[in-house]
C-alpha atoms as a PDB file:
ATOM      1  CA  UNK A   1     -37.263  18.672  45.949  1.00  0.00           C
ATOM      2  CA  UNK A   2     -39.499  19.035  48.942  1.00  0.00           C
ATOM      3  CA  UNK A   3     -38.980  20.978  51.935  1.00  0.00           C
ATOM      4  CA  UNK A   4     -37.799  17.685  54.069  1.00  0.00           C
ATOM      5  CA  UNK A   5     -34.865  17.604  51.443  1.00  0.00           C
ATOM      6  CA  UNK A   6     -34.003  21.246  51.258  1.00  0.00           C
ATOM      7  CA  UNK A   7     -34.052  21.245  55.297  1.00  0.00           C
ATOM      8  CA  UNK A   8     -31.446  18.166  54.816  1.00  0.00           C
ATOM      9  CA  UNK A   9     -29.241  19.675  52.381  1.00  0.00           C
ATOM     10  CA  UNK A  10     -28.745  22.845  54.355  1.00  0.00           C
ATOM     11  CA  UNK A  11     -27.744  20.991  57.687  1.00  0.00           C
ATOM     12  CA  UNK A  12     -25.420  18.587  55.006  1.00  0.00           C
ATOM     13  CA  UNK A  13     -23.809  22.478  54.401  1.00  0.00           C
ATOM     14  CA  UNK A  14     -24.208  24.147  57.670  1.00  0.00           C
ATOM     15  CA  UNK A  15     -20.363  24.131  57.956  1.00  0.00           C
ATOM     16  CA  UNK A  16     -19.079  24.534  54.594  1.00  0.00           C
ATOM     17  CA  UNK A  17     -17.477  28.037  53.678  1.00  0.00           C
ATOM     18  CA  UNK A  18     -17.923  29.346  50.261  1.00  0.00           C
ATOM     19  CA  UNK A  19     -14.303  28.943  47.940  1.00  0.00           C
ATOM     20  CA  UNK A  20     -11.825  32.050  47.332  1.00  0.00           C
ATOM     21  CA  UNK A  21     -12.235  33.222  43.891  1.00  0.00           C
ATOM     22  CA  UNK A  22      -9.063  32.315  42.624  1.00  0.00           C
ATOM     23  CA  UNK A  23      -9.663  28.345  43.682  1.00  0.00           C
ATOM     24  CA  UNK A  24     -13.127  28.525  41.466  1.00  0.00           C
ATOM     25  CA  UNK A  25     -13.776  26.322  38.573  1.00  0.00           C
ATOM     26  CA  UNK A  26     -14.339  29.307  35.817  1.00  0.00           C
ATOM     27  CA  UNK A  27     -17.953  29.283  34.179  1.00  0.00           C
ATOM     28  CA  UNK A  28     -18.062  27.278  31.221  1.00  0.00           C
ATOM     29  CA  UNK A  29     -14.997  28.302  28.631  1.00  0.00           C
ATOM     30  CA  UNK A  30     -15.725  27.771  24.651  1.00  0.00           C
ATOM     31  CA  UNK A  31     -13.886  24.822  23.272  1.00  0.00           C
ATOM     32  CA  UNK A  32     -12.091  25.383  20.732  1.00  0.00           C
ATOM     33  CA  UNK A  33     -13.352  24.573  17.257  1.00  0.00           C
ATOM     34  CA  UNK A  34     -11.943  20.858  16.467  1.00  0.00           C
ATOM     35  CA  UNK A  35      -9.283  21.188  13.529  1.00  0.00           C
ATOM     36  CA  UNK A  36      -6.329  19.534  12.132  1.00  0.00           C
ATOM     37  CA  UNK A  37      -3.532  21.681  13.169  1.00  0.00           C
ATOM     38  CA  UNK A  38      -0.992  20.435  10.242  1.00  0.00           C
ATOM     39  CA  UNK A  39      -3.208  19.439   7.764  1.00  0.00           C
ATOM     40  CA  UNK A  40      -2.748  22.362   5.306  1.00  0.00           C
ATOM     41  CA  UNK A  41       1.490  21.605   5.835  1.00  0.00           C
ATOM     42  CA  UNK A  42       0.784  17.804   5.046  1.00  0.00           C
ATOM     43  CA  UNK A  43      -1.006  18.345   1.983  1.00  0.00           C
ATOM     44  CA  UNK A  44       1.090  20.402   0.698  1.00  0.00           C
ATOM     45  CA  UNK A  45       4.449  17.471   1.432  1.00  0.00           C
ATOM     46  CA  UNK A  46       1.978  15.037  -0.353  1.00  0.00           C
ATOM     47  CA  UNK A  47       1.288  16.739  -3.279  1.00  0.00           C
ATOM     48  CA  UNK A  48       5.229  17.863  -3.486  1.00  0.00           C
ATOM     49  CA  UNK A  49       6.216  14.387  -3.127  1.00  0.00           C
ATOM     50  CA  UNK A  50       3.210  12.807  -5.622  1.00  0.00           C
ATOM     51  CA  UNK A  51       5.157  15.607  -8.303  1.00  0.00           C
ATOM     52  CA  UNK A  52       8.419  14.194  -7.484  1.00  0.00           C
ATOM     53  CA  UNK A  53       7.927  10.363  -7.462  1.00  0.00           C
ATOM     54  CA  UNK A  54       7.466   8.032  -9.806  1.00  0.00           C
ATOM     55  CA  UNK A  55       3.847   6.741  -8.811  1.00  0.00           C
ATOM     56  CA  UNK A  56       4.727   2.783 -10.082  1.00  0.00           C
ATOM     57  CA  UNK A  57       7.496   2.641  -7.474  1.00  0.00           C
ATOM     58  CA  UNK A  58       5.650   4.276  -4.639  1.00  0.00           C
ATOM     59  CA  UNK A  59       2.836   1.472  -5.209  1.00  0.00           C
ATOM     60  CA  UNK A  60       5.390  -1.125  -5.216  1.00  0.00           C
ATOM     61  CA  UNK A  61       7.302   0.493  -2.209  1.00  0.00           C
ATOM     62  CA  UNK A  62       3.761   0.236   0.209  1.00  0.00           C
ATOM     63  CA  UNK A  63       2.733  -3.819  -0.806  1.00  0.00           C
ATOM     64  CA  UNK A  64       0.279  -2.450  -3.211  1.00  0.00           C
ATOM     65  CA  UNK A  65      -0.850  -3.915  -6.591  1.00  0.00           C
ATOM     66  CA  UNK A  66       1.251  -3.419  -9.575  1.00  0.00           C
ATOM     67  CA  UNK A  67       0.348  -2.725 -12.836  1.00  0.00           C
ATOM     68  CA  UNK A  68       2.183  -2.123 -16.111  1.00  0.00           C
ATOM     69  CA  UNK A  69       1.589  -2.208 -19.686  1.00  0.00           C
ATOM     70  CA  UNK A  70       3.076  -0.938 -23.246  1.00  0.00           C
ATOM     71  CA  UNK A  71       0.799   1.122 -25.447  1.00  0.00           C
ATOM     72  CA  UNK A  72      -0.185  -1.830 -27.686  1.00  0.00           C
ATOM     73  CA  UNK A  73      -1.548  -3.923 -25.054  1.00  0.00           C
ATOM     74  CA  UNK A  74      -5.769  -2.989 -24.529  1.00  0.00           C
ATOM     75  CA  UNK A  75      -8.090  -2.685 -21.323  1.00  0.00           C
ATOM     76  CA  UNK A  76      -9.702  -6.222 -22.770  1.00  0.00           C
ATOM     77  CA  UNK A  77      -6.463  -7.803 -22.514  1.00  0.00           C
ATOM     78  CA  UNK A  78      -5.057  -6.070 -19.270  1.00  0.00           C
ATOM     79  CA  UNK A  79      -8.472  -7.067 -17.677  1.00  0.00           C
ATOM     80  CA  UNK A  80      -7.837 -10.508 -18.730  1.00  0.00           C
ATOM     81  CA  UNK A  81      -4.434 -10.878 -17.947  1.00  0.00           C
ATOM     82  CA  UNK A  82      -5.340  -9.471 -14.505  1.00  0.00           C
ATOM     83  CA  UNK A  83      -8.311 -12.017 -13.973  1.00  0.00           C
ATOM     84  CA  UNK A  84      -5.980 -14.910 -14.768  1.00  0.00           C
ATOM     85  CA  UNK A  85      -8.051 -15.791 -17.916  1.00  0.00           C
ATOM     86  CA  UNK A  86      -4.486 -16.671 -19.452  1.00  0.00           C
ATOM     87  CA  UNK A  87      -3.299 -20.044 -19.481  1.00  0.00           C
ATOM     88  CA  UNK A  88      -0.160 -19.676 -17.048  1.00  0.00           C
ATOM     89  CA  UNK A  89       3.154 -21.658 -19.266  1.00  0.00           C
ATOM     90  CA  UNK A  90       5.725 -20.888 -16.516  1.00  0.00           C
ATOM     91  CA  UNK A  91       6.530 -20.236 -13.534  1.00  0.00           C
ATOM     92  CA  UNK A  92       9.456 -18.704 -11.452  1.00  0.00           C
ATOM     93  CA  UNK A  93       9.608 -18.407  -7.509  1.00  0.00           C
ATOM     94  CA  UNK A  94      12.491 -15.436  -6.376  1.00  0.00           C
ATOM     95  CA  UNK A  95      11.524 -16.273  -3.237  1.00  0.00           C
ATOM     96  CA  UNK A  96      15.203 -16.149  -0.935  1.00  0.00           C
ATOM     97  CA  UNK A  97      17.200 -14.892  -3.729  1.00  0.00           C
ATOM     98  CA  UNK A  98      19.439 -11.399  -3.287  1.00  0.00           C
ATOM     99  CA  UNK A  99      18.342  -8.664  -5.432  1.00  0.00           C
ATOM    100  CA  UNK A 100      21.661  -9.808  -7.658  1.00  0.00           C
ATOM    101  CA  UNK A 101      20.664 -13.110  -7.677  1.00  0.00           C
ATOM    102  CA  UNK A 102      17.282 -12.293  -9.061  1.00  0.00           C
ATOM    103  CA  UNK A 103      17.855 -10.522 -12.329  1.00  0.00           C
ATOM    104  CA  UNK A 104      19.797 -13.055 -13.928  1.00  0.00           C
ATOM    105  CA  UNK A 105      17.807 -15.784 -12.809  1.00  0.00           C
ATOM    106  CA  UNK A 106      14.558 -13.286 -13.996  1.00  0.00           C
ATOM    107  CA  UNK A 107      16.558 -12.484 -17.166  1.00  0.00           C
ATOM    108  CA  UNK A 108      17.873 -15.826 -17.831  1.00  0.00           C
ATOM    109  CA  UNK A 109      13.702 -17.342 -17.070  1.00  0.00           C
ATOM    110  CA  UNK A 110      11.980 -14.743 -19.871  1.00  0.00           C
ATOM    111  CA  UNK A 111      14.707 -15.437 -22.366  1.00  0.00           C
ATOM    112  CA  UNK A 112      13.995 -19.377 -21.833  1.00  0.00           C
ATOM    113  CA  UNK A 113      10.179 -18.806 -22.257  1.00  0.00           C
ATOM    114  CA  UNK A 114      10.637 -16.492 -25.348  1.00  0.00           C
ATOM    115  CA  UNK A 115      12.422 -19.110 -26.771  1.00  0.00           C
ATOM    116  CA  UNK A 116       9.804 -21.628 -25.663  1.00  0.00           C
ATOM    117  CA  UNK A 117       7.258 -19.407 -27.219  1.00  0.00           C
ATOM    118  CA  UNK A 118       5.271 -18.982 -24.094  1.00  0.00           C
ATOM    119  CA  UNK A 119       2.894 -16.164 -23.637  1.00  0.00           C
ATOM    120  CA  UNK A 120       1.935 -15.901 -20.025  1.00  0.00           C
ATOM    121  CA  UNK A 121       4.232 -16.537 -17.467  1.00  0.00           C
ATOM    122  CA  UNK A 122       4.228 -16.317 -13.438  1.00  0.00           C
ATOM    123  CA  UNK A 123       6.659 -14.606 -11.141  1.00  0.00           C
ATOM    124  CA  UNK A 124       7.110 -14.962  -7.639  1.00  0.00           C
ATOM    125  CA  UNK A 125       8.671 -11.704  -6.430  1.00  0.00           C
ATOM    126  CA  UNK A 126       6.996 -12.628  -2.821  1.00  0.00           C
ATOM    127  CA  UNK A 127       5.494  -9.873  -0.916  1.00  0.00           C
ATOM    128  CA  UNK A 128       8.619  -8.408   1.417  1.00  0.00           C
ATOM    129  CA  UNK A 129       7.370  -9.174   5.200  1.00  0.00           C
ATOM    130  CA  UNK A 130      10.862 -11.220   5.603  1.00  0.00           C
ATOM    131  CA  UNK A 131      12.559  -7.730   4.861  1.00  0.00           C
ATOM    132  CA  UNK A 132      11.940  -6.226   8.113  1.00  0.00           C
ATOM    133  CA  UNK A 133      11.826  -2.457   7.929  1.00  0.00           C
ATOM    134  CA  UNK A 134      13.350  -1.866   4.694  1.00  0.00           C
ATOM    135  CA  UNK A 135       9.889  -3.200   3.303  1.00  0.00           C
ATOM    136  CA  UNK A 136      10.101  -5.208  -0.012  1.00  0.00           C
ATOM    137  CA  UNK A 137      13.259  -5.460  -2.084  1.00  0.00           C
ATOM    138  CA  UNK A 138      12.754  -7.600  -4.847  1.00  0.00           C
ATOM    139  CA  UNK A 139       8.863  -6.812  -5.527  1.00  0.00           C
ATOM    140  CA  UNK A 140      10.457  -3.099  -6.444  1.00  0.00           C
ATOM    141  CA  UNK A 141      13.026  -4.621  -8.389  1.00  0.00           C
ATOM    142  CA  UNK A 142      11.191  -6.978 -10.351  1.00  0.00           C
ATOM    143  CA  UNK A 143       8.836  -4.132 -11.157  1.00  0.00           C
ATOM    144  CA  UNK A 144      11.801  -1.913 -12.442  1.00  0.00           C
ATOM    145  CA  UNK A 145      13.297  -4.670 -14.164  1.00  0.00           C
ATOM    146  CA  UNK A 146      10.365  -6.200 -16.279  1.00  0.00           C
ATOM    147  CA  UNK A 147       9.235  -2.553 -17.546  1.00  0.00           C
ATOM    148  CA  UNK A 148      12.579  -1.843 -19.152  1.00  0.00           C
ATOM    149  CA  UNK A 149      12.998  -5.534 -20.966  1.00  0.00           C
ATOM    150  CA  UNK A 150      10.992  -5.081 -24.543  1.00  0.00           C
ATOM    151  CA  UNK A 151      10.362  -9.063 -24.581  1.00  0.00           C
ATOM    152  CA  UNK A 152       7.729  -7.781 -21.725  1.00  0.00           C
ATOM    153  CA  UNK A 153       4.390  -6.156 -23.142  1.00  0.00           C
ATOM    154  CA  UNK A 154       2.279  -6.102 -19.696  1.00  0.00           C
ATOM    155  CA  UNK A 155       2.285  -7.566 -16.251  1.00  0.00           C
ATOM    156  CA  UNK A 156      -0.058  -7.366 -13.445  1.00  0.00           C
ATOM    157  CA  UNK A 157      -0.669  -8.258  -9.713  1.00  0.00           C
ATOM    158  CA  UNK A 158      -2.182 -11.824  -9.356  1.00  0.00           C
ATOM    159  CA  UNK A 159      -5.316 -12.357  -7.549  1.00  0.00           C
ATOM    160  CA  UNK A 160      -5.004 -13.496  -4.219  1.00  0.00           C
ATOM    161  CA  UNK A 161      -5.519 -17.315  -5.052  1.00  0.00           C
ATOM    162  CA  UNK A 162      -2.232 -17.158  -6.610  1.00  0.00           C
ATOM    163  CA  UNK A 163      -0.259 -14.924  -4.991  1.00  0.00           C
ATOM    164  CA  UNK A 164      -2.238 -11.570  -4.467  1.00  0.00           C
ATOM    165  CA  UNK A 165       0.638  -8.706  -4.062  1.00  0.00           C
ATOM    166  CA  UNK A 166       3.464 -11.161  -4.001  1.00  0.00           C
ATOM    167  CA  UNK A 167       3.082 -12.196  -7.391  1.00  0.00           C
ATOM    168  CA  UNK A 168       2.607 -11.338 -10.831  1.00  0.00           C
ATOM    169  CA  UNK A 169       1.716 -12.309 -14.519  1.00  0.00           C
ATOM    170  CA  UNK A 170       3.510 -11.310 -16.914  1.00  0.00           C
ATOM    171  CA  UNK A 171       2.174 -11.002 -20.674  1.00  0.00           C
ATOM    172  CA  UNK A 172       4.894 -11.638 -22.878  1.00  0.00           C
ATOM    173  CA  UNK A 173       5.413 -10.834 -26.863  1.00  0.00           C
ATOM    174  CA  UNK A 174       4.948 -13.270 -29.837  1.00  0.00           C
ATOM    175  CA  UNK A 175       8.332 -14.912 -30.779  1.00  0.00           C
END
């Protein structure tokens, strides 16, 4: 600043009046260190709730992949099954059904390809958008279902191609 500016600043002033104390911005305060302020109480729900769930229906519950297999059935084949390197035989589309029009039709489809002495087999659980809220109903289902039938030795997510999350293969035992 030169003296031509400080000359125009103080006739800018000349009838300002200096602010009570209580009406003054205070000097600079220290912000407060940045922090999550529940983040100690939400890990600890999430771990509780990780204990107390069954992880497969969780993943099924939230659109994710699925992913089972009995203890005979090895990475190799699990890899391939999940690549689609398997020759699909059959294929079933649940697609509309109710959750008990599903099983049979499900349970009534492996039993037909065990007797047709098929090995790898598609099914179309579909991915649960049309469920609203609720999220999926059959994708859960279907997931439940296939693990407890012993025709089933392994069953994966399809790649997006044919169906991504809304499908799966399904490895089935030798006749």
């Amino acid at each position: 600043m030169n003296d031509d500016d400080r000359e125009l600043f103080r006739r800018a002033m000349a009838d300002a009046s200096p602010l009570k104390a209580k009406k003054r911005v205070p000097a600079e305060r220290r912000k407060p260190r940045p922090g999550a302020h529940f983040s100690r109480s939400d890990e600890h729900e999430v771990l509780r709730e990780s204990l107390t769930s069954d992880i497969d229906e969780i993943e099924a519950n939230t659109g994710e992949a699925v992913r089972f297999h009995r203890p005979s059935v090895g990475k190799r084949t699990m890899r391939r099954l999940a690549r689609g390197s398997y020759a699909v035989q059959a294929e079933i589309d649940l697609h509309g059904l109710t959750v008990a029009e599903a099983k049979p039709a499900l349970r009534q489809f492996i039993s037909d390809c065990m007797l047709s002495g098929y090995r790898c087999v598609r099914v179309v659980h579909g991915k649960g958008r049309g469920s609203g809220e609720r999220g999926p109903v059959l994708k859960p289902s279907v997931n439940r279902w296939l693990r407890r039938w012993d025709d089933v030795l392994a069953f994966v997510s399809t790649p997006q191609v044919h169906g991504g999350t809304g499908a799966i293969y399904v490895l089935l035992r030798d006749s």
